[in-house]
N, C-alpha and C. Protein backbone atom coordinates (compact mmCIF):
# COMPACT_ATOMS: atom_id res chain seq x y z
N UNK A 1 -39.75 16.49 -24.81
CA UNK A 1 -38.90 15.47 -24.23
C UNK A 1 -39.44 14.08 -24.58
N UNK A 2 -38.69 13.07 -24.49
CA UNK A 2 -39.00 11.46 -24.70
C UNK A 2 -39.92 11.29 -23.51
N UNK A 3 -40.83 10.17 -24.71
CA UNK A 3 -42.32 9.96 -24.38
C UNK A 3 -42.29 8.35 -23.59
N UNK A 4 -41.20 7.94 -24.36
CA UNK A 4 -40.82 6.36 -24.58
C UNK A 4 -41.07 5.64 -23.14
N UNK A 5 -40.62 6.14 -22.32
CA UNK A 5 -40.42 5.75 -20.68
C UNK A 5 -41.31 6.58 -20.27
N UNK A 6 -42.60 7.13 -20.69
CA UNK A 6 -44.33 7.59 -19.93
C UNK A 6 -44.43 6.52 -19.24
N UNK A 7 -44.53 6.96 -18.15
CA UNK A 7 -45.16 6.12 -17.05
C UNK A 7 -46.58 5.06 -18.03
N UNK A 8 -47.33 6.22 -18.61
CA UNK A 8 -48.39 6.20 -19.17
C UNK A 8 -48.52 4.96 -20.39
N UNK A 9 -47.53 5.05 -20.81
CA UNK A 9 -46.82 4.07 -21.92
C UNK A 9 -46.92 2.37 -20.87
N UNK A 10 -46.70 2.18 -20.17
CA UNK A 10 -46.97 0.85 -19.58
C UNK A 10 -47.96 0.41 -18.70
N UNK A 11 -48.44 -0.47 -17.94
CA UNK A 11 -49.07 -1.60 -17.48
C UNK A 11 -48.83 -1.89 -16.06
N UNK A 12 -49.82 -1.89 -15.53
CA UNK A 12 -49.45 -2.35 -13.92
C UNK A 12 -49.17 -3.76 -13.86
N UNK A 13 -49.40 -4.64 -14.90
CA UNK A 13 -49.21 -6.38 -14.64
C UNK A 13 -47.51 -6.11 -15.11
N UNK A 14 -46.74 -4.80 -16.10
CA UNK A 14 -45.92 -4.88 -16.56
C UNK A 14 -45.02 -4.40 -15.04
N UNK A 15 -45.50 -3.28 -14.61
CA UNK A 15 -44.72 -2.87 -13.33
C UNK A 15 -44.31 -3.73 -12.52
N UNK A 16 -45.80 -5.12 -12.14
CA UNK A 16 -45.36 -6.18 -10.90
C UNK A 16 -44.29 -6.73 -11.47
N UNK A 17 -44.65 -7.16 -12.83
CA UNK A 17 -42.96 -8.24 -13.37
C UNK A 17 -42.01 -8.28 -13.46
N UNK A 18 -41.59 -6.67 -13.26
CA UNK A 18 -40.67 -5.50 -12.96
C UNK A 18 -40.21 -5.35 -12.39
N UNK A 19 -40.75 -5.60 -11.13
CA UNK A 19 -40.60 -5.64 -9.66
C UNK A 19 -39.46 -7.41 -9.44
N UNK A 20 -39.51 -8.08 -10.14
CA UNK A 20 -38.89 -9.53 -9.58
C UNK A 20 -37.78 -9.70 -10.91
N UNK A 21 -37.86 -8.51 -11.59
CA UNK A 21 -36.54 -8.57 -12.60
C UNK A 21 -34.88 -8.30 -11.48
N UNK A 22 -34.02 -9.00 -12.53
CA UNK A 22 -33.01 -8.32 -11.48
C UNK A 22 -32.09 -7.12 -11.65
N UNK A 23 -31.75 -6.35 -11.15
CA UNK A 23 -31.28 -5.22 -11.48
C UNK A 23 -29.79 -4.49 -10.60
N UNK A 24 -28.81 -3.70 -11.27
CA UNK A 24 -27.93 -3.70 -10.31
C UNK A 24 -27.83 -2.57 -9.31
N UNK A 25 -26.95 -2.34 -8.35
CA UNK A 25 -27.07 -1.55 -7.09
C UNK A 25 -26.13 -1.33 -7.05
N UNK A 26 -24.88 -1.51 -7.55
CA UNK A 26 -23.95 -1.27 -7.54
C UNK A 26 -23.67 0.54 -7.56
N UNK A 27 -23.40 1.13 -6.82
CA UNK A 27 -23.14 2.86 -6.56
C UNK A 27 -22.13 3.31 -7.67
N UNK A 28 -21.34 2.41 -7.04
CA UNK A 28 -19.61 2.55 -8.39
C UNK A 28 -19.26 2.17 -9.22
N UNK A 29 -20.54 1.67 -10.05
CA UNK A 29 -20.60 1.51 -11.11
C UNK A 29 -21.30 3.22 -12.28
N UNK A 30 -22.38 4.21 -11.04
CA UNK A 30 -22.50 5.03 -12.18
C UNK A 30 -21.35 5.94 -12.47
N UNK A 31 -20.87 6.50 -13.72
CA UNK A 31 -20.37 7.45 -13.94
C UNK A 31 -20.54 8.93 -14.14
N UNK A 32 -20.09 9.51 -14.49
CA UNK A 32 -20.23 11.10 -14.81
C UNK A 32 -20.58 10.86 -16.15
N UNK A 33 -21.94 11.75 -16.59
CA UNK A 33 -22.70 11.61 -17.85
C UNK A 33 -22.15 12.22 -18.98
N UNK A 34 -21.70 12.17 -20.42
CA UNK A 34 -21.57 12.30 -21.35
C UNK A 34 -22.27 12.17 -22.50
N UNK A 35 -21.71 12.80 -23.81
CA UNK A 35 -22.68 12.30 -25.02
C UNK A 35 -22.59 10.95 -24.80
N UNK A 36 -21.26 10.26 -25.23
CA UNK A 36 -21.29 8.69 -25.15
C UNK A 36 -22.20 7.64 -24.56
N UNK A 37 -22.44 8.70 -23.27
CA UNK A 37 -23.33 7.78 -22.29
C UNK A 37 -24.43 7.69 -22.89
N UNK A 38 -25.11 8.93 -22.95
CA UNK A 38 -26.04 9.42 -22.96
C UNK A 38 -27.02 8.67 -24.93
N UNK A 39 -26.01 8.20 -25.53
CA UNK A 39 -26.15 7.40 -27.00
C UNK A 39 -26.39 6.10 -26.54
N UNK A 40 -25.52 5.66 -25.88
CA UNK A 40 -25.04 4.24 -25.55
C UNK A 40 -26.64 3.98 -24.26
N UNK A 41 -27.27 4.50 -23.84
CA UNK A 41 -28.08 4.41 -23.12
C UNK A 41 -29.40 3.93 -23.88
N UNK A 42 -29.62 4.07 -25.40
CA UNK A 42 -30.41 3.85 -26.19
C UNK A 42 -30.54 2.57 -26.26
N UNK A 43 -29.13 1.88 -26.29
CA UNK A 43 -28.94 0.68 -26.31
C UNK A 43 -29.29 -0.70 -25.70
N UNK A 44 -29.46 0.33 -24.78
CA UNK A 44 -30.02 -0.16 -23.27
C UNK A 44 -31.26 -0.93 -22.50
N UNK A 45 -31.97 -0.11 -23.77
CA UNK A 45 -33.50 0.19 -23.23
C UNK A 45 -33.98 -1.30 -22.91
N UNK A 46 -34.09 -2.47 -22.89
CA UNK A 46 -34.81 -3.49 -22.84
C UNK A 46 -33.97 -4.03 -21.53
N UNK A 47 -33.06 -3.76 -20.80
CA UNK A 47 -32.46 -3.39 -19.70
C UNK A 47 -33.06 -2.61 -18.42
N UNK A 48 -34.26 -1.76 -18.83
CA UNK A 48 -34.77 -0.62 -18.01
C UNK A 48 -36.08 -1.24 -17.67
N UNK A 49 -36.46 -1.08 -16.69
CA UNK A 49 -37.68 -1.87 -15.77
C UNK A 49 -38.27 -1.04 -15.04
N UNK A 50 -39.09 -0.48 -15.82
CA UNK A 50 -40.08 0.61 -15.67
C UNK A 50 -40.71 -0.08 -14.13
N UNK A 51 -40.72 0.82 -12.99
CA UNK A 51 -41.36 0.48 -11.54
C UNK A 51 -42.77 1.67 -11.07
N UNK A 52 -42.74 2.58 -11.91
CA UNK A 52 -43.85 3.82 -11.68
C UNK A 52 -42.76 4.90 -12.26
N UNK A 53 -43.17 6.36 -11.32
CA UNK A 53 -43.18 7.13 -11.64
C UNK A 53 -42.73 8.11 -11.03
N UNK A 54 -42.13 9.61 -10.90
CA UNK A 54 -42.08 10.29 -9.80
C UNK A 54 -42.36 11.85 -10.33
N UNK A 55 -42.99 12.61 -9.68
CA UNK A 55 -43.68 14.33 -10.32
C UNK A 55 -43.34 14.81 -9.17
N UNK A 56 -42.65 15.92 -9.60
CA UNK A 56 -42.61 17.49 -8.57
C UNK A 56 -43.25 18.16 -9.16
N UNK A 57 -44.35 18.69 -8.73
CA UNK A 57 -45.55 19.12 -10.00
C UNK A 57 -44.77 21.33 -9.62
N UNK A 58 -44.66 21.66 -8.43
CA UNK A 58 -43.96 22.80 -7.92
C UNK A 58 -42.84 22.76 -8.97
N UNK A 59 -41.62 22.40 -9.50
CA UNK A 59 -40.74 22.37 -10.11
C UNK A 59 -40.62 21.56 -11.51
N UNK A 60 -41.78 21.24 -11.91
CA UNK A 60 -41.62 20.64 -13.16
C UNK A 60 -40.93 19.43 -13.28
N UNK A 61 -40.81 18.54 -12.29
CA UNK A 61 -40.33 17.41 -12.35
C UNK A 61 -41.00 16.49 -12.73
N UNK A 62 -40.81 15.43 -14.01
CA UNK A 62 -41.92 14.30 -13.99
C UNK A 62 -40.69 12.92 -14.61
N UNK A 63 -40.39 11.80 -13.95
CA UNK A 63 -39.51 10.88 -14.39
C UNK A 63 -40.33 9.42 -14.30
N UNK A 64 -39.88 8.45 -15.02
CA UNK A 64 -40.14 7.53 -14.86
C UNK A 64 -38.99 7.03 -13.81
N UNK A 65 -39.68 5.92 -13.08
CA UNK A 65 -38.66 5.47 -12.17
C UNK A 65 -38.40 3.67 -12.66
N UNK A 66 -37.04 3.36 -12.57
CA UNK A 66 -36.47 2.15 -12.97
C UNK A 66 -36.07 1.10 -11.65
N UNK A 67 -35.98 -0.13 -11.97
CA UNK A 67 -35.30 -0.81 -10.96
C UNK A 67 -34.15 -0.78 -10.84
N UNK A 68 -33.20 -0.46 -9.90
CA UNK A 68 -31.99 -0.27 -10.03
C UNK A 68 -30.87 1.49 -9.97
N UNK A 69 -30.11 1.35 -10.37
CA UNK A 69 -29.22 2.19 -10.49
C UNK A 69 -27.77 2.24 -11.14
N UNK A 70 -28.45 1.83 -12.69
CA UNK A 70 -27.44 1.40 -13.49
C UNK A 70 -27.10 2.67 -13.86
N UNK A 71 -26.19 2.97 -14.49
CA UNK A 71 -25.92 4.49 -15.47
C UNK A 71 -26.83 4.48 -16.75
N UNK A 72 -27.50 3.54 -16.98
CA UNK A 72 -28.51 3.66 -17.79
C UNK A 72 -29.93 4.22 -17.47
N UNK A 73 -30.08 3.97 -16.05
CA UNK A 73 -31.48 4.13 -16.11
C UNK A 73 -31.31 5.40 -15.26
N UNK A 74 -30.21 5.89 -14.84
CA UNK A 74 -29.83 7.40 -14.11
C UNK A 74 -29.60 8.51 -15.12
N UNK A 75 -29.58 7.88 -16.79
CA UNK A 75 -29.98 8.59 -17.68
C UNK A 75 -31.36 9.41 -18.45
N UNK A 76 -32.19 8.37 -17.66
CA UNK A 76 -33.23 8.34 -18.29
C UNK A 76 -34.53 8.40 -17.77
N UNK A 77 -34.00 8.49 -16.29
CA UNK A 77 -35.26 8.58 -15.01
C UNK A 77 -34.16 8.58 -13.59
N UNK A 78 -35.15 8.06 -12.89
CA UNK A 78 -34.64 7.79 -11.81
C UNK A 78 -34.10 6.33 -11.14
N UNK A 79 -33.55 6.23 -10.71
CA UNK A 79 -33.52 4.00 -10.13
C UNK A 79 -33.55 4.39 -8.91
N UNK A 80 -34.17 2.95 -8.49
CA UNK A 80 -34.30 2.63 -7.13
C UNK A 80 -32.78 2.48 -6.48
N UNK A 81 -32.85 2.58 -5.39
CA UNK A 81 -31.08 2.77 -4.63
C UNK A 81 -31.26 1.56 -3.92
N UNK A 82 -31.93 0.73 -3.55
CA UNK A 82 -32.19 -1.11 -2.65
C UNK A 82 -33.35 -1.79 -3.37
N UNK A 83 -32.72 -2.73 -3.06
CA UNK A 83 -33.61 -3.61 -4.14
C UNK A 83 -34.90 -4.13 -3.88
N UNK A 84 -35.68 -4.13 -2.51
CA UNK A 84 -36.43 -4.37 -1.78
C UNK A 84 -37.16 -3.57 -1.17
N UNK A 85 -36.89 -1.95 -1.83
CA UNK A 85 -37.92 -0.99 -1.56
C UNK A 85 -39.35 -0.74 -1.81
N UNK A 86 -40.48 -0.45 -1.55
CA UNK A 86 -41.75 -0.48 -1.69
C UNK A 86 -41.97 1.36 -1.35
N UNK A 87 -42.83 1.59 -2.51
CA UNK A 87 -43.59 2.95 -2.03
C UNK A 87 -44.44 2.66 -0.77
N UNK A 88 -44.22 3.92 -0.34
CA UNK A 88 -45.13 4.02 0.54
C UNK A 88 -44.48 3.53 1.89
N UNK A 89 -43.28 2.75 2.02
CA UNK A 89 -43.04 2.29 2.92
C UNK A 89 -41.66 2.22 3.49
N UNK A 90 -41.19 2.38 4.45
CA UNK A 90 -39.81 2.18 5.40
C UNK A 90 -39.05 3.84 4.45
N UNK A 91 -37.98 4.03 4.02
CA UNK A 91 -37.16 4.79 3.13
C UNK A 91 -36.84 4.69 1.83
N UNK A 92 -37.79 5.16 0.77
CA UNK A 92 -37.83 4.73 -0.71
C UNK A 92 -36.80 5.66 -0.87
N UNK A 93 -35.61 4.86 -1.71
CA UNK A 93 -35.07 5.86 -1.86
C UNK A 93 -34.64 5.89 -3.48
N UNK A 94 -34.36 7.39 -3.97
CA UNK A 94 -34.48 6.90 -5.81
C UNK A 94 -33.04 8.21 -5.58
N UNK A 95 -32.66 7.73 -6.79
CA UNK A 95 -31.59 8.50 -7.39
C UNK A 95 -31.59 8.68 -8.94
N UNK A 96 -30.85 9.86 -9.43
CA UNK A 96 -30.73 10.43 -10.83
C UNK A 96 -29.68 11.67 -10.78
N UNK A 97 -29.63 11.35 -12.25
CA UNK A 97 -28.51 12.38 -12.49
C UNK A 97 -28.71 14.03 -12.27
N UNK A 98 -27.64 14.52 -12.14
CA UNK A 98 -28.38 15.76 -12.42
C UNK A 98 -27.29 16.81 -13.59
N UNK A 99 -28.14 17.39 -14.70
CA UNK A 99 -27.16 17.80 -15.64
C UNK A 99 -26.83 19.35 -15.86
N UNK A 100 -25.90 19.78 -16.52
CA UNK A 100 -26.01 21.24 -16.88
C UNK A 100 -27.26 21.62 -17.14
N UNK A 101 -27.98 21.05 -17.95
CA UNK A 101 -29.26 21.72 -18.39
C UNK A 101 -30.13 21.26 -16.91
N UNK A 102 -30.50 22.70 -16.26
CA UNK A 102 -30.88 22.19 -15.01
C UNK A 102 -32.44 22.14 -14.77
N UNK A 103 -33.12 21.75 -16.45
CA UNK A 103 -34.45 21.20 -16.15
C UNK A 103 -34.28 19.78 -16.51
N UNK A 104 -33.13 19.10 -16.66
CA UNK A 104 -33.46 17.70 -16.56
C UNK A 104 -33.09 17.26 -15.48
N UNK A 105 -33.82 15.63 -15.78
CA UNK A 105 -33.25 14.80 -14.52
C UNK A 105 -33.79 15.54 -13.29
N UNK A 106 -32.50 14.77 -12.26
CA UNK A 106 -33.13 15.57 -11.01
C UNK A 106 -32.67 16.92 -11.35
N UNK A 107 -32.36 17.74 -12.00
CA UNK A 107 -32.07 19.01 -11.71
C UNK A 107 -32.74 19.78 -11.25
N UNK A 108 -33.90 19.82 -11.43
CA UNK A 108 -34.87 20.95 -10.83
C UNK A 108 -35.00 20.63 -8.97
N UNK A 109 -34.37 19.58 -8.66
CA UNK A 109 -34.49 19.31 -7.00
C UNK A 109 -33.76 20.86 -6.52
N UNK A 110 -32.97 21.49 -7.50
CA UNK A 110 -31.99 22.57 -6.64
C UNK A 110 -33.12 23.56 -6.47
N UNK A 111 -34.19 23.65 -7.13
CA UNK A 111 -36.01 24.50 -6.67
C UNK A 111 -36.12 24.05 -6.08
N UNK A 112 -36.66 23.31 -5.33
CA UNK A 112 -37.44 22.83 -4.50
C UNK A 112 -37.44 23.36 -3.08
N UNK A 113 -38.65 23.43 -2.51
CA UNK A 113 -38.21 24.14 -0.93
C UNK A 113 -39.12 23.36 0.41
N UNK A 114 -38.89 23.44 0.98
CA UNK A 114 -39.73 22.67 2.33
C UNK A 114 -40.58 22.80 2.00
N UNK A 115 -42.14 21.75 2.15
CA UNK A 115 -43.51 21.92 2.47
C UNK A 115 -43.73 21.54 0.85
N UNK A 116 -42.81 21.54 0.09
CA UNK A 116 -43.20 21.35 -1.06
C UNK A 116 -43.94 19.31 -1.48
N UNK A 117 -44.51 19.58 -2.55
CA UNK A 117 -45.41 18.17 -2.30
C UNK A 117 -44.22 16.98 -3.60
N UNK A 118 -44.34 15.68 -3.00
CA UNK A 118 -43.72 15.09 -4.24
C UNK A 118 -44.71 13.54 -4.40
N UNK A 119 -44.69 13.13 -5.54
CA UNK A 119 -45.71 12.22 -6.28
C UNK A 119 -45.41 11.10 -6.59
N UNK A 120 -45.44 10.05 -6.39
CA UNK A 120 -44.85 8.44 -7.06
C UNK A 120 -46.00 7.68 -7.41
N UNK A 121 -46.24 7.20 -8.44
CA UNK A 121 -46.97 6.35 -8.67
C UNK A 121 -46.47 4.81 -8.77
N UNK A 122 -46.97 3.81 -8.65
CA UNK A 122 -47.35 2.67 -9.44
C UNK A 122 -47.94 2.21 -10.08
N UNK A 123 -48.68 2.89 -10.45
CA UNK A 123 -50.05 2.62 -11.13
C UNK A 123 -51.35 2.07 -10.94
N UNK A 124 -51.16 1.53 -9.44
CA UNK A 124 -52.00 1.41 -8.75
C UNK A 124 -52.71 2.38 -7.78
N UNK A 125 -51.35 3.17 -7.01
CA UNK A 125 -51.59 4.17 -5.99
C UNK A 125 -50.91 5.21 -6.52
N UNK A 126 -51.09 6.24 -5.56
CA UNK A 126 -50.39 7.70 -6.10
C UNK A 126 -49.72 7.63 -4.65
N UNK A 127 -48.57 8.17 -4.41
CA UNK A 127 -48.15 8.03 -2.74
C UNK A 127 -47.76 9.73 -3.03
N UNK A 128 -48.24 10.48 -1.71
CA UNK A 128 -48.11 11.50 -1.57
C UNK A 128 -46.82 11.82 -0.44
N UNK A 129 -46.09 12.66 -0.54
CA UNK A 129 -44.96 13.22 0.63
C UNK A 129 -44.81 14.57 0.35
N UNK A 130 -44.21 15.10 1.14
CA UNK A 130 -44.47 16.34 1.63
C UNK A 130 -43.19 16.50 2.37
N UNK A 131 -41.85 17.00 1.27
CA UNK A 131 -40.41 17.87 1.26
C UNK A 131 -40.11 18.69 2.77
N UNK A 132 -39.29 17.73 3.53
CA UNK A 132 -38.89 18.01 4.86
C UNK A 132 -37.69 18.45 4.83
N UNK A 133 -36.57 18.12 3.95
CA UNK A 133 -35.12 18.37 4.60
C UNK A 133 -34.31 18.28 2.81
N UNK A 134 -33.95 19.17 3.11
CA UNK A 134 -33.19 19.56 1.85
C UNK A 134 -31.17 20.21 2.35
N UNK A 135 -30.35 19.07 1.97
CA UNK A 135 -29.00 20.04 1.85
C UNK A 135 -27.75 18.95 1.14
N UNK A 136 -27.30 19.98 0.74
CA UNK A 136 -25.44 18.88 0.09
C UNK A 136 -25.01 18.61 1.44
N UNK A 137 -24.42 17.20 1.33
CA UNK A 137 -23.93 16.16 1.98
C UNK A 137 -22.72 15.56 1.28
N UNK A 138 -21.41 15.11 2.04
CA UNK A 138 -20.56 14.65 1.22
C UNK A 138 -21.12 12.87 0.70
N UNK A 139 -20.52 12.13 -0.61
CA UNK A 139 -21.01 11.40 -0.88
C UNK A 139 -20.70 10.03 -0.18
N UNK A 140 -20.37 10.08 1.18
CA UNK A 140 -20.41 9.03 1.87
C UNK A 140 -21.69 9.19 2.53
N UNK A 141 -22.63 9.97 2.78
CA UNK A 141 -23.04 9.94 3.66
C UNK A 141 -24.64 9.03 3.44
N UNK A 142 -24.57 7.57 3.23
CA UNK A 142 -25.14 6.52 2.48
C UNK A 142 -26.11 6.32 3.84
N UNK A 143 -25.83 7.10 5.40
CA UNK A 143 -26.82 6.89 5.90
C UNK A 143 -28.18 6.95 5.75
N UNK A 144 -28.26 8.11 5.30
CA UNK A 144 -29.74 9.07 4.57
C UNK A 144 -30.29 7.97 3.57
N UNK A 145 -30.43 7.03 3.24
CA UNK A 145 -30.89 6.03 2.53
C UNK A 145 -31.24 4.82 3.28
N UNK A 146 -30.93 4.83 4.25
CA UNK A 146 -31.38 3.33 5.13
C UNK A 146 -32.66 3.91 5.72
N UNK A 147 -33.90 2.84 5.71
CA UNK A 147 -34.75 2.90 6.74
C UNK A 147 -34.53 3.40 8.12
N UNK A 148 -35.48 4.21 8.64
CA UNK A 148 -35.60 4.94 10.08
C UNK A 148 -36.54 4.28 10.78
N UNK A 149 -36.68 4.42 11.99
CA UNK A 149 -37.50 3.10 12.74
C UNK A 149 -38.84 4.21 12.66
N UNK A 150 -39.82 3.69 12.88
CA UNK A 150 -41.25 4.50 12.86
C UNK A 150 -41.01 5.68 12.02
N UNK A 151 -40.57 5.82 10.57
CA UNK A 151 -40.79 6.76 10.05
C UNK A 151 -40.69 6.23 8.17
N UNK A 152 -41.85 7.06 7.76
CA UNK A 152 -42.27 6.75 6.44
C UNK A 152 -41.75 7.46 5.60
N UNK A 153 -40.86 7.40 4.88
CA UNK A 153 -39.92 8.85 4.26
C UNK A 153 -39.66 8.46 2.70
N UNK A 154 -39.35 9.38 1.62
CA UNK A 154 -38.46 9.29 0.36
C UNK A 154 -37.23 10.09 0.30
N UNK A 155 -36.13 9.30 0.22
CA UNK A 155 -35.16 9.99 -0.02
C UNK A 155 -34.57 10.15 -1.74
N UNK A 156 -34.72 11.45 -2.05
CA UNK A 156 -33.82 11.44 -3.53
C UNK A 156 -32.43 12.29 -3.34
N UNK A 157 -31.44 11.66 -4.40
CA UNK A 157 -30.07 11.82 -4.16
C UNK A 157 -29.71 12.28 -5.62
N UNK A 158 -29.09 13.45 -5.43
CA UNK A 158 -28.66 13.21 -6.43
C UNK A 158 -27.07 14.01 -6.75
N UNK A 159 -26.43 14.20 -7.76
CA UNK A 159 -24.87 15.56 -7.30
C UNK A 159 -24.82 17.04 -7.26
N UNK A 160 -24.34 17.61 -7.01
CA UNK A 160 -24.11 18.75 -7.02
C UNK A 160 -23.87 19.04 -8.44
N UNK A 161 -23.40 21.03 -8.72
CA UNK A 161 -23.30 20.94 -10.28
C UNK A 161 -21.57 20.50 -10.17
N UNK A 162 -20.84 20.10 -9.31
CA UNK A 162 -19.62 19.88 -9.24
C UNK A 162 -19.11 18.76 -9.21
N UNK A 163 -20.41 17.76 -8.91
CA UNK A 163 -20.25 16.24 -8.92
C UNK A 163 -19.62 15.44 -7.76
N UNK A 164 -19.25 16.59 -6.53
CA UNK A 164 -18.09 16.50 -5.64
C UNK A 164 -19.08 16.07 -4.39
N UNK A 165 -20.62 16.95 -4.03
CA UNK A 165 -21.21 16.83 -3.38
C UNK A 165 -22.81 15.93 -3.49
N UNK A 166 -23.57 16.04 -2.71
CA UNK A 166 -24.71 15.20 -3.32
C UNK A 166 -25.81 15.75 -2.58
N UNK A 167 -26.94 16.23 -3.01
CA UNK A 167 -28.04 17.13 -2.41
C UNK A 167 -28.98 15.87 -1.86
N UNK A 168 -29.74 16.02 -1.13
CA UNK A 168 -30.47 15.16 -0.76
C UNK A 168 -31.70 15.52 -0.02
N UNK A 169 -32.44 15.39 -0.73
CA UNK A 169 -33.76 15.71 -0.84
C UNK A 169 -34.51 14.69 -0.14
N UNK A 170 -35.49 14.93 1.28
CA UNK A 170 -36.05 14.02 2.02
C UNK A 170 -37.50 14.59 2.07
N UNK A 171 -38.71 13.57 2.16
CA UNK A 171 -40.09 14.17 2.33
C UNK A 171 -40.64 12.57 2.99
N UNK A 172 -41.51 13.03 3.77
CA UNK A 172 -42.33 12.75 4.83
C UNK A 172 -43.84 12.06 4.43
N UNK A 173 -44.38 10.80 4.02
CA UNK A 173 -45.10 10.37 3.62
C UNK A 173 -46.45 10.85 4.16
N UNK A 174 -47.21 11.22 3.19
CA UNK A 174 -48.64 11.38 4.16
C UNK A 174 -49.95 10.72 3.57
N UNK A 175 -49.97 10.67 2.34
CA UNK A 175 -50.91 9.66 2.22
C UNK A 175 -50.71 8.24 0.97
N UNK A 176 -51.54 7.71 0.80
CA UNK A 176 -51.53 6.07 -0.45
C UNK A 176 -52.85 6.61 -0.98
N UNK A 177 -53.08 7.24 -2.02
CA UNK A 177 -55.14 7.16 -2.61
C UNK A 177 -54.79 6.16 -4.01
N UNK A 178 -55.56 5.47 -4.21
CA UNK A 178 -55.93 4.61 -5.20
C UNK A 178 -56.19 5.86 -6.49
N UNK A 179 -55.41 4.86 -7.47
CA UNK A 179 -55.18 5.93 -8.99
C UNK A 179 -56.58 5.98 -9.21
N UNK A 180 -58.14 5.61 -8.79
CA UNK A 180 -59.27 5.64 -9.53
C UNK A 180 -59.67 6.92 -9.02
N UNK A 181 -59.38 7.08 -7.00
CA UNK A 181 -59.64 8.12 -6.20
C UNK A 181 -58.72 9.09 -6.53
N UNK A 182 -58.23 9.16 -7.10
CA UNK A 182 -56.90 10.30 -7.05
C UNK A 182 -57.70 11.48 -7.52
N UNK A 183 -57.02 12.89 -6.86
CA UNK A 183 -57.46 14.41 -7.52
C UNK A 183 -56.72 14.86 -8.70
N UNK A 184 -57.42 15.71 -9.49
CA UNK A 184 -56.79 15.99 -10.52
C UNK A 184 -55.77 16.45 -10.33
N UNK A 185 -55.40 17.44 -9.10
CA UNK A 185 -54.18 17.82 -9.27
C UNK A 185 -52.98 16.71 -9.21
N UNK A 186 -52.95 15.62 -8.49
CA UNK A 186 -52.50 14.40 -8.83
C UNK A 186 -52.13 13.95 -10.19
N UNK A 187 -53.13 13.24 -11.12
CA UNK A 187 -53.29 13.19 -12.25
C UNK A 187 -52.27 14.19 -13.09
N UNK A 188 -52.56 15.32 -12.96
CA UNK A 188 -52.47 16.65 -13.71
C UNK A 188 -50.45 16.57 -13.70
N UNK A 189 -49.94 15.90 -12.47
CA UNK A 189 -48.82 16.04 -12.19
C UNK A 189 -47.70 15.02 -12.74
N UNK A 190 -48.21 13.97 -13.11
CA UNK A 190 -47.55 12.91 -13.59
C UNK A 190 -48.16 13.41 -15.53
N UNK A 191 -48.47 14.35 -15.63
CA UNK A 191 -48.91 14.72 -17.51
C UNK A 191 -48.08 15.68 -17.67
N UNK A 192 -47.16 16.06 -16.73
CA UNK A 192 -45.91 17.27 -16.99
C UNK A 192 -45.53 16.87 -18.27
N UNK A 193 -44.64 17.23 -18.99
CA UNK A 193 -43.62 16.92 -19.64
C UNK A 193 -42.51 16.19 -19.16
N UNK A 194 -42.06 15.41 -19.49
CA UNK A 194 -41.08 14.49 -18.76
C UNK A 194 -39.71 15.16 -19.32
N UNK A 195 -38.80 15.28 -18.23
CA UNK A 195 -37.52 15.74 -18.30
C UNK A 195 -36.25 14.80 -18.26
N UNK A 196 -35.99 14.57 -19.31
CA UNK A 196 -35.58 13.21 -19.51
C UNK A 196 -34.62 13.27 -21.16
N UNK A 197 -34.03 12.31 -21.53
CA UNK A 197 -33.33 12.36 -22.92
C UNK A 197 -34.47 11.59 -23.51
């Protein structure tokens, strides 16, 4: 799979700058993925604002994560769903496509099972959570993405194979270790293969 968008491939001074780029949020703007898209996304690339990273090391998940939630960068990782989100903190919430071939993208979220562990980097920290609530939801249901009062959570979103529904994948923050302290199995999880175009 493309190497291009490795977490590994960039810079934490590149991530902060990243962070104050502007990017869009617009929901109804993504579409249903195609070749077209999926070409035209190449095009793109200097558009995409690499923010870290995200590994389901249980399911083979490893994406770069983008600012935003353009149809470009839901091609090619994951985007942020608010523009003012921070790991580690209030309801991070990321979204991606999910395709026929159901080891890309988010596809492999349809594995995933409670208790299971999930990984974000910045390149500074590794933020650890720990897979609480898993089910399809119709696609209004934009609550599951707002901050919860006293609770530290990631929400990922992504469609059904029907496009009609939207699975939504929630986990429960438990720790921040500094990328120097981090365990290998950490490490080991963001060196998956990235599932990605």
């Amino acid at each position: 799979m493309t190497t291009q968008y490795n977490v590994a491939n960039t810079n934490l001074d590149a991530i902060k700058n990243n962070q104050g780029k502007d990017a869009t949020f617009d929901f109804d703007a993504v579409k249903s993925l195609d070749f077209q898209s999926v070409v035209k996304s190449k095009l793109y690339q200097d558009q995409l604002y690499v923010l870290g990273g995200i590994a389901v090391p249980d399911v083979k998940l490893n994406l770069p994560i983008f600012k935003g939630v353009s149809n470009y960068s839901l091609i090619v990782g994951a985007g942020t769903m608010k523009p003012e989100q921070k790991m580690g903190e209030g309801n991070y919430a990321l979204a991606s496509h999910h395709m026929l071939e159901a080891d890309l993208l988010f596809g492999p979220l349809t594995k995933v099972e409670l208790g299971q562990v999930i990984y974000l980097t910045d390149l500074e920290y590794i933020y650890e959570y720990e897979i609480d609530y898993k089910e399809y939801v119709e696609p209004t249901r934009v609550d599951l993405i707002e901050d919860q009062p006293d609770k530290t959570q990631l929400t990922l979103v992504t469609c059904d194979e029907t496009g009609n529904q939207r699975l939504i994948v929630q986990a429960t923050f438990k720790e921040k270790v500094s990328n120097k302290k981090a365990s290998k199995k950490m490490i080991k999880a963001f060196n998956l293969d990235k599932n990605t175009y």
